[in-house]
C-alpha atoms as a PDB file:
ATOM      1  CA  UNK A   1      32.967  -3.087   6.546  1.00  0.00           C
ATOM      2  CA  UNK A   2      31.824  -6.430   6.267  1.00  0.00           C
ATOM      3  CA  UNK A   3      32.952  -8.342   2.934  1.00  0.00           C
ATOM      4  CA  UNK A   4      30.921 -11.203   2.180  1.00  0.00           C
ATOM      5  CA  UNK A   5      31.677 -14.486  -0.171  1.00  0.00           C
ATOM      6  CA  UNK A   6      29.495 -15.312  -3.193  1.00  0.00           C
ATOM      7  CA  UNK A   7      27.871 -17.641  -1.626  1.00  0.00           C
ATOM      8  CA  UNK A   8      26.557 -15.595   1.441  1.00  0.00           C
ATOM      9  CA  UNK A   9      25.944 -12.969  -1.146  1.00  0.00           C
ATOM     10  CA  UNK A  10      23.618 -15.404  -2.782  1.00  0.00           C
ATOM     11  CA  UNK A  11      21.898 -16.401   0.392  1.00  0.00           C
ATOM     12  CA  UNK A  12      21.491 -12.682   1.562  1.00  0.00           C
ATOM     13  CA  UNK A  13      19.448 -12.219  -1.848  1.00  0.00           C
ATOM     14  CA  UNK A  14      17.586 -15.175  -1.497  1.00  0.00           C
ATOM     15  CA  UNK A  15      16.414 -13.975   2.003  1.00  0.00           C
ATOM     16  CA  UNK A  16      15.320 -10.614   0.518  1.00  0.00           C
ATOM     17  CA  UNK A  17      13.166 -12.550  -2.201  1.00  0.00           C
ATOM     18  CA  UNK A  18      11.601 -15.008   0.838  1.00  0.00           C
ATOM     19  CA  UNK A  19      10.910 -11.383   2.880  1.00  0.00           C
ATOM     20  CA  UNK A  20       9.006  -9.339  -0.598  1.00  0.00           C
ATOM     21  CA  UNK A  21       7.304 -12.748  -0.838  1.00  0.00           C
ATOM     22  CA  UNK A  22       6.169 -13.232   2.607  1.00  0.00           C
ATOM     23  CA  UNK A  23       5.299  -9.532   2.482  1.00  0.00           C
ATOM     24  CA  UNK A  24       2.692 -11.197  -0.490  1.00  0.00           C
ATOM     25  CA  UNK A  25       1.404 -13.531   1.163  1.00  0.00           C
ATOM     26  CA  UNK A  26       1.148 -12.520   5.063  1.00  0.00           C
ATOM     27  CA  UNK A  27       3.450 -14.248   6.267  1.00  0.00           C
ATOM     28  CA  UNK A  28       3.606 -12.223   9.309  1.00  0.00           C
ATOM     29  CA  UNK A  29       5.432 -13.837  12.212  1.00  0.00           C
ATOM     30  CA  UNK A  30       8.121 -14.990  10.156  1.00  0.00           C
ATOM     31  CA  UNK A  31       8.414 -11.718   8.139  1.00  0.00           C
ATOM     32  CA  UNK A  32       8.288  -9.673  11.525  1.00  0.00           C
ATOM     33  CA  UNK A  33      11.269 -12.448  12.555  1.00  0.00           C
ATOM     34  CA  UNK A  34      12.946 -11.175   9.928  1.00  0.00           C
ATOM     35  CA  UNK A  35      12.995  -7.684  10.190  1.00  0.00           C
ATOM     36  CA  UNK A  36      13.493  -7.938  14.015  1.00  0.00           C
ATOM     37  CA  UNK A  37      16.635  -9.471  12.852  1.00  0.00           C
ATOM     38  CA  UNK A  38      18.239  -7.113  10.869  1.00  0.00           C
ATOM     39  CA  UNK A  39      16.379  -7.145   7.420  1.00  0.00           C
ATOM     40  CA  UNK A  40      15.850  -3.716   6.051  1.00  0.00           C
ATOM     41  CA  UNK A  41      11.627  -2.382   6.984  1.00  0.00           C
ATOM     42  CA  UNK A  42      11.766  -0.463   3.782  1.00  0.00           C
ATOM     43  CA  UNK A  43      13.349  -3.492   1.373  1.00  0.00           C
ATOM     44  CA  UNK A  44      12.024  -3.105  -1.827  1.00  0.00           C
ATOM     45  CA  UNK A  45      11.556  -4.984  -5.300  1.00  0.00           C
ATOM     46  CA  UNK A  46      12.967  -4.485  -8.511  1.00  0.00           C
ATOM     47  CA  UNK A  47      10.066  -1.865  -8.790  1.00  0.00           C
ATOM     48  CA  UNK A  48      10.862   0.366  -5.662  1.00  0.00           C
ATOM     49  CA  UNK A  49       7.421  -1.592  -4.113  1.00  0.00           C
ATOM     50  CA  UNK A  50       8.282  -2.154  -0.530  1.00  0.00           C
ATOM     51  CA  UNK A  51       7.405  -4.624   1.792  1.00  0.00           C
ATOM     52  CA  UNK A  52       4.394  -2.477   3.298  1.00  0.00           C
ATOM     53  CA  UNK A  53       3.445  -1.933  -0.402  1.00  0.00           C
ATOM     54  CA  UNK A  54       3.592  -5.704  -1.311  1.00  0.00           C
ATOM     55  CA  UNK A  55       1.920  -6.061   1.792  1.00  0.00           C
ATOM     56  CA  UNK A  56      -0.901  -3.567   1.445  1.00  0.00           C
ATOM     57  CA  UNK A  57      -1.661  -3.906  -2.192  1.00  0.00           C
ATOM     58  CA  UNK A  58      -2.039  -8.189  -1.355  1.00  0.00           C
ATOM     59  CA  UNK A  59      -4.609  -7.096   1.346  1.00  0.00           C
ATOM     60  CA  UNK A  60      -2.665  -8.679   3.948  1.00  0.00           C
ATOM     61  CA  UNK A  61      -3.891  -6.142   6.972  1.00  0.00           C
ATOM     62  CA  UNK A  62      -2.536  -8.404   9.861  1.00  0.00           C
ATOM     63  CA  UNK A  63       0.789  -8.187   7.976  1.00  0.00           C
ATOM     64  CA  UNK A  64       0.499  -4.530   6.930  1.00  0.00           C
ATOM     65  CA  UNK A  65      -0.719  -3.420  10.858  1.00  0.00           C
ATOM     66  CA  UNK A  66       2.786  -4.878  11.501  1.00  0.00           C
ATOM     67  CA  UNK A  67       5.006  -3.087   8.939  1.00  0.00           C
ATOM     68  CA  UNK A  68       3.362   0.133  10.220  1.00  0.00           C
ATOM     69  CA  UNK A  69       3.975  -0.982  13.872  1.00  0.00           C
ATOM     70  CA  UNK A  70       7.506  -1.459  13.253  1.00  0.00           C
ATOM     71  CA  UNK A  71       7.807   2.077  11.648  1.00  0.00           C
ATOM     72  CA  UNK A  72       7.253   0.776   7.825  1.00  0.00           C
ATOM     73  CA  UNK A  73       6.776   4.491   5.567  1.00  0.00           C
ATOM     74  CA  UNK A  74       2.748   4.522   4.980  1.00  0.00           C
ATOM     75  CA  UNK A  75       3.934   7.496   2.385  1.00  0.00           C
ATOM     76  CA  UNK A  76       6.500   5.789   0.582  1.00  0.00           C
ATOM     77  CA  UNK A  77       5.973   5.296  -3.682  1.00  0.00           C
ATOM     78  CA  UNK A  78       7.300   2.971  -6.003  1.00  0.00           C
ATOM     79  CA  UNK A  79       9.059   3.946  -9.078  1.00  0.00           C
ATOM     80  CA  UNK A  80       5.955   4.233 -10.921  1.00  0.00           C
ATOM     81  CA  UNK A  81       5.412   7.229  -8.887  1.00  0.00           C
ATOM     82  CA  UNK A  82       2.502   4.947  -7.200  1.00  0.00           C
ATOM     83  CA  UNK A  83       1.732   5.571  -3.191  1.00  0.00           C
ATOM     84  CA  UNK A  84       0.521   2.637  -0.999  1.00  0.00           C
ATOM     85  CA  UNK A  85      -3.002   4.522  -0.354  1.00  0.00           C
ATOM     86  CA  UNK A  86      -3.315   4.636  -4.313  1.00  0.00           C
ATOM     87  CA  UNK A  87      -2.737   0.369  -4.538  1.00  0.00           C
ATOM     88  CA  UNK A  88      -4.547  -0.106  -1.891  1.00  0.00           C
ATOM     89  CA  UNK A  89      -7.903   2.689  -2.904  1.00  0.00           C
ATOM     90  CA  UNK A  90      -7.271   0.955  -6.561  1.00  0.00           C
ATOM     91  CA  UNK A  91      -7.785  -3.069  -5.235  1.00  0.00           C
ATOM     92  CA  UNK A  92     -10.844  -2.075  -2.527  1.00  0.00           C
ATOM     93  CA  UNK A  93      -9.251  -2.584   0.683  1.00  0.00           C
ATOM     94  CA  UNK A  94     -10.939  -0.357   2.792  1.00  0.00           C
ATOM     95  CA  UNK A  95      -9.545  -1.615   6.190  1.00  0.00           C
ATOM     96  CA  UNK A  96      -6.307  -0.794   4.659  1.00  0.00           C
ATOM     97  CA  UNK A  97      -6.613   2.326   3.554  1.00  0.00           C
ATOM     98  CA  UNK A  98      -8.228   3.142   7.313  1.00  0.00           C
ATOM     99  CA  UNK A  99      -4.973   1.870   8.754  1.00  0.00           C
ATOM    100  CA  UNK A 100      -2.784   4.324   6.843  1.00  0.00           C
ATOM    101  CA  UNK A 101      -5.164   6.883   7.101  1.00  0.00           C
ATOM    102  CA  UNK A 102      -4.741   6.192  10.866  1.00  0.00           C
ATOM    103  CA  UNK A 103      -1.129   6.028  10.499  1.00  0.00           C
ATOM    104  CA  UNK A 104      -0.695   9.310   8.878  1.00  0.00           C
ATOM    105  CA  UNK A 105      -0.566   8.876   5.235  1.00  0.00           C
ATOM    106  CA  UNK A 106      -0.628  11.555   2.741  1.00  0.00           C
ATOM    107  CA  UNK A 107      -3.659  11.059   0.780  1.00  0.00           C
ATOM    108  CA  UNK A 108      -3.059  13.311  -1.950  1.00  0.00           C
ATOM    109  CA  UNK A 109       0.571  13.581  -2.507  1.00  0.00           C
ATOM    110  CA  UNK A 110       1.620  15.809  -5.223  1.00  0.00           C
ATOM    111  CA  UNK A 111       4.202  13.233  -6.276  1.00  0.00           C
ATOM    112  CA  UNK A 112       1.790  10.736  -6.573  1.00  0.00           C
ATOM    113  CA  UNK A 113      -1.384   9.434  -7.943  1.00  0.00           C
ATOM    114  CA  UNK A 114      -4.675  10.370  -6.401  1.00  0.00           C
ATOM    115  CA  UNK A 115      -6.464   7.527  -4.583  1.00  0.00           C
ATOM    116  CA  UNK A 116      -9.924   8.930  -5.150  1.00  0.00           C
ATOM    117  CA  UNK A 117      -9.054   8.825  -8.602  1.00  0.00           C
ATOM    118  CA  UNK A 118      -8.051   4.908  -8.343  1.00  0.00           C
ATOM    119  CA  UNK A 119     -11.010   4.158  -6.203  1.00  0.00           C
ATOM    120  CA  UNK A 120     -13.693   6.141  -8.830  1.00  0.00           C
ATOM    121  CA  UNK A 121     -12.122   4.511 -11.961  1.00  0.00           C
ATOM    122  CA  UNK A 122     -12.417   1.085 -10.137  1.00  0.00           C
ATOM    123  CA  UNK A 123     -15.926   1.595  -8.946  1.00  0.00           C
ATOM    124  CA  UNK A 124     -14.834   1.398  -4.860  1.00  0.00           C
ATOM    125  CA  UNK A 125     -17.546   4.002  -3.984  1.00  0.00           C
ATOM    126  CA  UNK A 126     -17.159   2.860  -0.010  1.00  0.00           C
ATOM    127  CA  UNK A 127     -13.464   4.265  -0.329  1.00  0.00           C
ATOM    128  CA  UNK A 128     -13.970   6.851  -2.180  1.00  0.00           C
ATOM    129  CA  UNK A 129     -16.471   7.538   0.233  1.00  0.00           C
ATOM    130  CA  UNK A 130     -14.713   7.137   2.756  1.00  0.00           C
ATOM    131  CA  UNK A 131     -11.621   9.446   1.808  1.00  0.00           C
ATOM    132  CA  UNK A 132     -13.781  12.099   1.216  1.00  0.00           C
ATOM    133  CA  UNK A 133     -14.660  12.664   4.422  1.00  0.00           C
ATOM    134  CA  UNK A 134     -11.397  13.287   5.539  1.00  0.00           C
ATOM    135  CA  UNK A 135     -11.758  16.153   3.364  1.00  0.00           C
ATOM    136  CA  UNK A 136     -12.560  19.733   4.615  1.00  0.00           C
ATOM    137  CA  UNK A 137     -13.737  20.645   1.137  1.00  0.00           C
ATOM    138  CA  UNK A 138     -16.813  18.362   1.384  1.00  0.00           C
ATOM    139  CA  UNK A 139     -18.790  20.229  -1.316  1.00  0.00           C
ATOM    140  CA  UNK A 140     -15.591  19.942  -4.176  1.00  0.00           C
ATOM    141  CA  UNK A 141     -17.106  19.567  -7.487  1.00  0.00           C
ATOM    142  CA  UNK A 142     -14.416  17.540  -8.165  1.00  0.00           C
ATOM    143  CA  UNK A 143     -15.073  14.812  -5.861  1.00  0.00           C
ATOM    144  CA  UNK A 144     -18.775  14.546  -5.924  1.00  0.00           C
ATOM    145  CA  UNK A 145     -18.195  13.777  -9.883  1.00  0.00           C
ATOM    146  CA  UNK A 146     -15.917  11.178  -8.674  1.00  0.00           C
ATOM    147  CA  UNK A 147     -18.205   9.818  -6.187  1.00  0.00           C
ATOM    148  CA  UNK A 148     -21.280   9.267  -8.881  1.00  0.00           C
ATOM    149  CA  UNK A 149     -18.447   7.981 -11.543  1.00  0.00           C
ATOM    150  CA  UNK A 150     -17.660   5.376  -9.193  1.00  0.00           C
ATOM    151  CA  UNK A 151     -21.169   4.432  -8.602  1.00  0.00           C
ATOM    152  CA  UNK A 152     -21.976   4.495 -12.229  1.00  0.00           C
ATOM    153  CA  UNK A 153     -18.720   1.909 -12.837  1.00  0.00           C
ATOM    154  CA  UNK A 154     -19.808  -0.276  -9.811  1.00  0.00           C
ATOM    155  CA  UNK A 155     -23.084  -0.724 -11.088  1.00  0.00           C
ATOM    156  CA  UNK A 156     -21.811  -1.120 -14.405  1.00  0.00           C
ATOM    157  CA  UNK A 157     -19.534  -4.027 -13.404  1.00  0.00           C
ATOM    158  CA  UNK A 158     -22.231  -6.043 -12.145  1.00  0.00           C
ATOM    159  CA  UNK A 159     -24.353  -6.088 -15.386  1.00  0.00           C
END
């Protein structure tokens, strides 16, 4: 086991604050650097939000294509019990939300939030759209009220 000395300790955290940070702003090439060296893929924040999360919920695709490249989990949540899908159907980011969907993400996780539900309360109709036709169940109740009640709030935001 490696010991290290208060002051590499130090550094070591500081490098793990520049990484969630680059993660923010898409900083890719140095972030990918990074991990390519040794930093952990699934580092997280104080809040359990990893780096993909950070990433994702930013809208940083160029930076989030990478994390999921380099094996980042598209079904990981934060300690809020949030998933990345759910950040990502909640801000409007639809190329995002394609790129997990591509990647294999679990859109409605049992342990998590529902995205459609984000996306509807937020008035992103194209997502919620979108995610519902992924489903089988194309004629749910459920999700043709959440369809019109994101409508209703998109058109209500621009008044």
């Amino acid at each position: 086991m490696i010991t290290l000395s208060a002051d590499e300790e130090k550094r070591y955290i500081e490098l793990q604050q520049m990484a969630l940070d680059f993660a923010r702003s898409g900083e890719t090439s140095t972030l990918q650097s990074m991990i390519k060296s040794g930093l952990p893929i699934e580092l997280k924040d104080s809040r359990g939000n990893t780096l993909l999360m950070l990433s994702a919920y930013n809208g940083n695709y160029e930076t989030s294509k990478m994390l999921v490249e380099m094996g980042a989990d598209v079904n990981s949540v934060n300690d809020h019990g949030h998933s990345i899908i759910a950040g990502v159907a909640f801000k409007g980011y639809l190329d995002i939300c394609k790129l997990l969907v591509e990647n294999g993400v679990i859109i409605d996780n049992r342990f998590s939030k529902s995205p459609i539900v984000f996306a509807s309360m937020f008035g992103r109709s194209e997502i919620v759209s979108y995610l519902q036709s992924l489903d089988s169940d194309k004629n749910s109740f459920f999700q043709a009220i959440m369809l019109r009640l994101s409508i209703f709030i998109k058109t209500f935001r621009k008044k």
